[in-house]
C-alpha atoms as a PDB file:
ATOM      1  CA  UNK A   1     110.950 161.633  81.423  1.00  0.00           C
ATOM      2  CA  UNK A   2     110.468 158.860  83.667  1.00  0.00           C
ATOM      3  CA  UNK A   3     107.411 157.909  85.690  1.00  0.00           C
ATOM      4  CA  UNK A   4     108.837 158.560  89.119  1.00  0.00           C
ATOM      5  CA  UNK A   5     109.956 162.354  87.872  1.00  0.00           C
ATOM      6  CA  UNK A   6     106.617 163.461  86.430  1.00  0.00           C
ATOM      7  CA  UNK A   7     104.570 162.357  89.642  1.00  0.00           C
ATOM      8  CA  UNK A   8     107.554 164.456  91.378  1.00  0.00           C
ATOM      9  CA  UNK A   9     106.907 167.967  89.451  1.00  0.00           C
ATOM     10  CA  UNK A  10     103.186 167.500  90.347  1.00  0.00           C
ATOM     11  CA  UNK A  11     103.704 167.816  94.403  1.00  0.00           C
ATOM     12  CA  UNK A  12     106.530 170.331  94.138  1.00  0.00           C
ATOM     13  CA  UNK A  13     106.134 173.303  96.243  1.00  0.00           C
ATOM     14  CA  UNK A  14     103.209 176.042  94.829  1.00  0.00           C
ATOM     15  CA  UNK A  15     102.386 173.305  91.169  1.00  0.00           C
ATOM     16  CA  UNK A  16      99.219 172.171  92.727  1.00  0.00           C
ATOM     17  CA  UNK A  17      98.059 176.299  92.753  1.00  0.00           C
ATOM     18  CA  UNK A  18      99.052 176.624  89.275  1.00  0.00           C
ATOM     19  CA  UNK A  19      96.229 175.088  86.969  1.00  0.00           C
ATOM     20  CA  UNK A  20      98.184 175.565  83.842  1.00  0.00           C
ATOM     21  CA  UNK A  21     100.714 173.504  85.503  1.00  0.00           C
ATOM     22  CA  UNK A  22      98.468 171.053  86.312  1.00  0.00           C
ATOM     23  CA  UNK A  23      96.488 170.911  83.375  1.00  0.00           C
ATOM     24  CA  UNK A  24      99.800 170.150  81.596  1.00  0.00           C
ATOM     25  CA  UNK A  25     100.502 167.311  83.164  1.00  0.00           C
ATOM     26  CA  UNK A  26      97.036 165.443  83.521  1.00  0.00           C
ATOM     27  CA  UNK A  27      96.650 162.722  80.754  1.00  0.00           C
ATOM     28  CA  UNK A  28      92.842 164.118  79.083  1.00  0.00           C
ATOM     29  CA  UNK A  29      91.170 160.778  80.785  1.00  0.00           C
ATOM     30  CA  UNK A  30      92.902 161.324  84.117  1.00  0.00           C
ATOM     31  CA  UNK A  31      90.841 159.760  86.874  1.00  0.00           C
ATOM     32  CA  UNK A  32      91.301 160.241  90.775  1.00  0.00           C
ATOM     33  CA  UNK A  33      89.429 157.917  92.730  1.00  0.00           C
ATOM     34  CA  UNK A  34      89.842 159.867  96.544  1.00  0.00           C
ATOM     35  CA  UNK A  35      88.477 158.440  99.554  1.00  0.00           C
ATOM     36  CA  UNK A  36      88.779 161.195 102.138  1.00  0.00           C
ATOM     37  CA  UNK A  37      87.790 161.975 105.903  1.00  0.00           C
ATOM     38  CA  UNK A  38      84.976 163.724 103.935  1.00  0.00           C
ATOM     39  CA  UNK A  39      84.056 160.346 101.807  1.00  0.00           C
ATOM     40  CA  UNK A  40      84.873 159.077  98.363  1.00  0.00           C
ATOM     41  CA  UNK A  41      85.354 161.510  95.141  1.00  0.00           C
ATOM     42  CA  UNK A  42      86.273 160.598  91.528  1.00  0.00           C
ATOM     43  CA  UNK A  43      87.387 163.512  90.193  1.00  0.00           C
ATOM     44  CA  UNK A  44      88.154 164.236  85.686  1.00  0.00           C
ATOM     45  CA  UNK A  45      90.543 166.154  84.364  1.00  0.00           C
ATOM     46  CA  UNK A  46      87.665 169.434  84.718  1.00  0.00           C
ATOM     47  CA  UNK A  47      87.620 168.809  87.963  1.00  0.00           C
ATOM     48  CA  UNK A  48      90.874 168.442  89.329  1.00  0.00           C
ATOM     49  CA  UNK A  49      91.928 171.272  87.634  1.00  0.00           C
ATOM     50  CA  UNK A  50      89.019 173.037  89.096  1.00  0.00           C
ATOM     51  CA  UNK A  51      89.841 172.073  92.818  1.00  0.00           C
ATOM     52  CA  UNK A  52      93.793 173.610  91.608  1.00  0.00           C
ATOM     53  CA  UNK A  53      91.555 176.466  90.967  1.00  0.00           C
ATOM     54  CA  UNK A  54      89.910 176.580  94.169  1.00  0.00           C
ATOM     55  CA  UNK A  55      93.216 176.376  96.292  1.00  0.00           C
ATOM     56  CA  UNK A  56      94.864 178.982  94.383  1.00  0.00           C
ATOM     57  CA  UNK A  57      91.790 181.332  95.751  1.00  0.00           C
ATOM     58  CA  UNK A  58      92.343 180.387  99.088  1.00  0.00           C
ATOM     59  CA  UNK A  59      95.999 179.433  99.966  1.00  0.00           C
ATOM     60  CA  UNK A  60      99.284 181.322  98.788  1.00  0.00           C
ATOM     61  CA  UNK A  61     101.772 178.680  98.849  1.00  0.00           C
ATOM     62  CA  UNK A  62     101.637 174.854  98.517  1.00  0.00           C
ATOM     63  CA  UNK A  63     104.168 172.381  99.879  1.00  0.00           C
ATOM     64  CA  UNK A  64     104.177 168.645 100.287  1.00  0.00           C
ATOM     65  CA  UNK A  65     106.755 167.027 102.339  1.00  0.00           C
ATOM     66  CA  UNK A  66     107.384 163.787 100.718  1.00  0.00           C
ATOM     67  CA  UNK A  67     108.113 160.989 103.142  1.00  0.00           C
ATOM     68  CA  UNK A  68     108.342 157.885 100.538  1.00  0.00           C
ATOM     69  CA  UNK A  69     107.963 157.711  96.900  1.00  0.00           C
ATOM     70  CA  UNK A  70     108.175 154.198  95.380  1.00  0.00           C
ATOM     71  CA  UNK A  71     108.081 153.548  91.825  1.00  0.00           C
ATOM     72  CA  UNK A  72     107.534 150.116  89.541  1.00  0.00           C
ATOM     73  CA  UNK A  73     107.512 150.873  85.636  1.00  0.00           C
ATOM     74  CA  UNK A  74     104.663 153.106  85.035  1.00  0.00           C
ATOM     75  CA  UNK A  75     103.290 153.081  88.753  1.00  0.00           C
ATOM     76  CA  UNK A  76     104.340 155.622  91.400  1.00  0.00           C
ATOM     77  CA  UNK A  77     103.218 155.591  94.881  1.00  0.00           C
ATOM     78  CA  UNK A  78     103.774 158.629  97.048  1.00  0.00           C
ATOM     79  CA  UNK A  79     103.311 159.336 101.024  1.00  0.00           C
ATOM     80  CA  UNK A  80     103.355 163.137 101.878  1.00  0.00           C
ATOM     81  CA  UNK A  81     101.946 165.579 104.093  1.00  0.00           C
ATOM     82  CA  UNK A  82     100.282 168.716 102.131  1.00  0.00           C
ATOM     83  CA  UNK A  83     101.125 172.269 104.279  1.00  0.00           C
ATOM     84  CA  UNK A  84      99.040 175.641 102.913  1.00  0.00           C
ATOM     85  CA  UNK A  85      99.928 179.153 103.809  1.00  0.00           C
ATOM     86  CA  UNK A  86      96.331 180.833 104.081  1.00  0.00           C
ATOM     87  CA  UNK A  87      95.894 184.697 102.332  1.00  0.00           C
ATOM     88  CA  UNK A  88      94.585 185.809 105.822  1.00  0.00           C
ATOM     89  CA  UNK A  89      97.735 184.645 107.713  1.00  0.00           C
ATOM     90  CA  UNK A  90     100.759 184.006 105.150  1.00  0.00           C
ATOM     91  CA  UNK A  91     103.096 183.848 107.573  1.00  0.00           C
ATOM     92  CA  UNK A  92     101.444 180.460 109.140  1.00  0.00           C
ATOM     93  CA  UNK A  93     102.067 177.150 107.866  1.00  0.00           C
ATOM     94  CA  UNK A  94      99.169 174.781 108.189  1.00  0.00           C
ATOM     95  CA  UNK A  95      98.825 170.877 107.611  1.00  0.00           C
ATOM     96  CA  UNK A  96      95.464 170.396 105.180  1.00  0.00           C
ATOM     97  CA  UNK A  97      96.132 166.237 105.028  1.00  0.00           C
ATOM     98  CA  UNK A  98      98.113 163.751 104.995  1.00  0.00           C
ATOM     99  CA  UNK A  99      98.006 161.321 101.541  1.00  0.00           C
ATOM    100  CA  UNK A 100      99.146 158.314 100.237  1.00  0.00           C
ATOM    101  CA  UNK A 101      98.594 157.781  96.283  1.00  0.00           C
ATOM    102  CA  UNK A 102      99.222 155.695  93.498  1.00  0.00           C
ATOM    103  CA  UNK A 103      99.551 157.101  90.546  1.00  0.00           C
ATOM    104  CA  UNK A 104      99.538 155.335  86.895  1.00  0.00           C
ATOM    105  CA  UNK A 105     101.320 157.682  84.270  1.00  0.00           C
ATOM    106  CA  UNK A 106     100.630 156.825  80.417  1.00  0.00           C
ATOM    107  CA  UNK A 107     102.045 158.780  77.418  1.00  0.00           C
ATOM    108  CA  UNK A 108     104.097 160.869  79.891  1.00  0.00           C
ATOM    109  CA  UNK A 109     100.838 161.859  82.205  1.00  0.00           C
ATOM    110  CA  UNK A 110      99.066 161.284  85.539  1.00  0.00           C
ATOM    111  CA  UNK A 111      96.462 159.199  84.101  1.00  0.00           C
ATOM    112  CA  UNK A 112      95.167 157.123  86.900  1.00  0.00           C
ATOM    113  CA  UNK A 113      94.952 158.227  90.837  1.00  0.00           C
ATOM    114  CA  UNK A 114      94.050 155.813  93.812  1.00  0.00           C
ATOM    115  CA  UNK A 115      94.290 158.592  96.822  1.00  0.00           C
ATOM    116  CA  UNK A 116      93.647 158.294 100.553  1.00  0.00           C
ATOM    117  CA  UNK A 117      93.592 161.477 102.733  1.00  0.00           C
ATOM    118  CA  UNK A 118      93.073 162.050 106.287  1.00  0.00           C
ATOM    119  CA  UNK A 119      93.571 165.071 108.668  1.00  0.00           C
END
């Protein structure tokens, strides 16, 4: 599976509530180095799979609306906007962020993230 597919089944709609999902495709030494409107986070394996975790308690449904994915090799760089249904009002789409990332995959995995968020 190529590069440019494996970052895609990450941001499909819902995969980012699903921490089994997730977990199986994070390389073991993923990193994600995230500067946010928040500041900067460098988030494991542990704890990305913990913020999928989080989400999942908060949000029913997950989409990202991909506006450009570019890919070289094993680098993928993606542009989206991230839209959560809340469990109070599932019937009301709301924009969390909007992103830009690089990702680097190795042996088939997200292994290295470069991610810039703001509202």
């Amino acid at each position: 599976m190529g590069a440019k597919t494996i970052v895609q089944n990450f941001y499909k709609s819902d995969v980012l509530l699903e921490s089994d999902t997730v977990n199986a495709l994070l390389h073991p030494d993923v990193i994600l180095e995230w500067h946010s409107t928040k500041g900067f986070l460098k988030l494991n394996k542990d704890k990305i799979i913990a913020l999928s975790s989080e989400l999942s308690k908060a949000y029913v449904r997950s989409k990202t609306r991909i506006s450009h994915i570019l890919s070289d090799g094993n680098m993928v760089t993606v542009r989206y906007s991230h839209y959560v249904k809340t469990i109070e009002n599932p019937r009301e789409e709301m924009l969390l962020a909007h992103f830009m990332v690089i990702w680097e995959v190795k042996d088939d995995k997200l292994y290295r993230g470069y991610q810039m968020s703001q509202l």
